[in-house]
Protein backbone atom coordinates (compact mmCIF):
# COMPACT_ATOMS: atom_id res chain seq x y z
CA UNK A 1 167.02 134.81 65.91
CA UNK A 2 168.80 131.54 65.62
CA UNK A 3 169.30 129.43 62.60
CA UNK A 4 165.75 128.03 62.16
CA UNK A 5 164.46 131.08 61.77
CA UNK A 6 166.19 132.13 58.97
CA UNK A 7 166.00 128.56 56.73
CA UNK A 8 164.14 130.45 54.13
CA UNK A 9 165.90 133.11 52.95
CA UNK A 10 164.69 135.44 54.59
CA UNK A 11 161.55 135.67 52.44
CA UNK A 12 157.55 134.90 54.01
CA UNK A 13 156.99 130.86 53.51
CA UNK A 14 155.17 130.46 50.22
CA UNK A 15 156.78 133.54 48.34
CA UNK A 16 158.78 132.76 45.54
CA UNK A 17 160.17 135.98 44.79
CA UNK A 18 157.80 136.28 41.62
CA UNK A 19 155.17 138.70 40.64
CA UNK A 20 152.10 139.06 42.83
CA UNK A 21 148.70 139.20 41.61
CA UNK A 22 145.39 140.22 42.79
CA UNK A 23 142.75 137.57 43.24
CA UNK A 24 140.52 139.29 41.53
CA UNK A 25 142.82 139.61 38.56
CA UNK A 26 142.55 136.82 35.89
CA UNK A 27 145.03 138.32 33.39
CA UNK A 28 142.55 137.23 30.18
CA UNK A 29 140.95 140.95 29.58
CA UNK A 30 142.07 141.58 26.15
CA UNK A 31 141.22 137.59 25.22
CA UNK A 32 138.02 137.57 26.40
CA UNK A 33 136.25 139.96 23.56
CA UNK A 34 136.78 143.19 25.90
CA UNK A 35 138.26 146.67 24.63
CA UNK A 36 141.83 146.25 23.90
CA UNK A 37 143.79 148.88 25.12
CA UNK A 38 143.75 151.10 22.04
CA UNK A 39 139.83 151.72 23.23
CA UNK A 40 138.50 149.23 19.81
CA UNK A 41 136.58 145.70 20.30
CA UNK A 42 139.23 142.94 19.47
CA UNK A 43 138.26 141.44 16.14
CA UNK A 44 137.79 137.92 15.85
CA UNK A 45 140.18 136.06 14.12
CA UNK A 46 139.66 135.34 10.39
CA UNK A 47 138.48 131.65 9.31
CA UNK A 48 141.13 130.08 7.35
CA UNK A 49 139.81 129.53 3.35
CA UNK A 50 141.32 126.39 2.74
CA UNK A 51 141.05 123.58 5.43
CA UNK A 52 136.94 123.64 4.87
CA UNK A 53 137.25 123.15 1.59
CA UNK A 54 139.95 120.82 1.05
CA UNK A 55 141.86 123.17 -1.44
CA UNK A 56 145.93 122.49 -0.87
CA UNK A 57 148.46 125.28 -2.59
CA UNK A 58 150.31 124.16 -4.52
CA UNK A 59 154.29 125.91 -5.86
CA UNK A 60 153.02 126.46 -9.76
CA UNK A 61 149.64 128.32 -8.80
CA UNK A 62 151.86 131.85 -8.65
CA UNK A 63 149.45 134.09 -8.07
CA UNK A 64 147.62 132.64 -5.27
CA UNK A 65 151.32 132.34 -3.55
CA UNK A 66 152.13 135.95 -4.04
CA UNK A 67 149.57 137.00 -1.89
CA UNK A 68 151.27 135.49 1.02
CA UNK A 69 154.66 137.22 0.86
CA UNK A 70 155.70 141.01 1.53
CA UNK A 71 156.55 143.86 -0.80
CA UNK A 72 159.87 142.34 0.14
CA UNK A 73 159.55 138.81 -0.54
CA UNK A 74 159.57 137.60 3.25
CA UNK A 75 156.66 134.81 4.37
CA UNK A 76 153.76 136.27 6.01
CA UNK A 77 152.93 135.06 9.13
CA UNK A 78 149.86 133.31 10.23
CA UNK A 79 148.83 135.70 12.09
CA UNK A 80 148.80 137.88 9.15
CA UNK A 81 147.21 135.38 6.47
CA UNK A 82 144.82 133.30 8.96
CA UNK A 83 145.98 130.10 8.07
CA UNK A 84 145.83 126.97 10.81
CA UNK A 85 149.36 125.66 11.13
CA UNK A 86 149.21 122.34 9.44
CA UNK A 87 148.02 124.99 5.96
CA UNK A 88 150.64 127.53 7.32
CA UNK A 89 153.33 124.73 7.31
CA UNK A 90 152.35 123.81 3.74
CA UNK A 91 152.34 127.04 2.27
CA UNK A 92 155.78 127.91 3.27
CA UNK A 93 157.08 124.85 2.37
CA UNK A 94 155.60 125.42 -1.46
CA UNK A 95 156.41 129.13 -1.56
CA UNK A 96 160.32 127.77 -0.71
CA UNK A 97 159.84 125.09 -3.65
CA UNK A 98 158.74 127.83 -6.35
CA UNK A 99 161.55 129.68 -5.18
CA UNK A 100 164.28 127.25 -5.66
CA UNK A 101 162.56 126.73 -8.97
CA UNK A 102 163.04 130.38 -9.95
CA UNK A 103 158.70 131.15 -9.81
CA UNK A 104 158.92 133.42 -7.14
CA UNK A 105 161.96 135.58 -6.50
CA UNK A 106 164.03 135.22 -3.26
CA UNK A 107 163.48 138.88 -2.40
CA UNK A 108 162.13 142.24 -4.70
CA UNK A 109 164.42 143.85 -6.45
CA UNK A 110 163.82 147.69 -4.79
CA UNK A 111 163.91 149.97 -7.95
């Protein structure tokens, strides 16, 4: 064994160390509409209500904001609400400017 042979570590030419996987093994088999691993069909993801039809929110419509915050006054996340990002981005950026403005509260007050 003399120093050429050993020039790569040690390891087999082509490994890097990382994790194998099988050939046959795509890694996509809860994204492709199979059972999740709970046994259930993955649902699809809900169609966000305002890019189609052009609505925007807006920081004095109060009610349609509070259904996009917790019991405990944090942002929901898109994955919760369905919005697209660009709607998602706009949203939290009103739901911060009725805050400031004293529309929505920061958090709920637990009684």
């Amino acid at each position: 064994m003399g120093y050429d042979d050993d020039l790569d570590g040690g390891r087999g030419r082509g490994d890097r160390g990382g994790r194998r996987r099988d050939r046959d093994d795509d890694g996509f088999e809860g994204r492709d509409g199979g059972d999740d691993e709970r046994g259930g069909k993955r649902g699809r993801r809900k169609q966000n209500s305002y890019c189609p039809e052009g609505k925007c929110f807006d920081y004095k419509d109060i009610d349609t904001l509070r259904r996009f915050v917790t019991e405990a006054g944090k942002i929901k996340p898109r994955r919760q609400t369905g919005n697209c990002s660009r709607c998602q981005r706009e949203l939290a950026r009103e739901i911060k400017r009725a805050r400031h403005l004293a529309l929505l509260p920061f958090v709920n007050s637990s009684d």
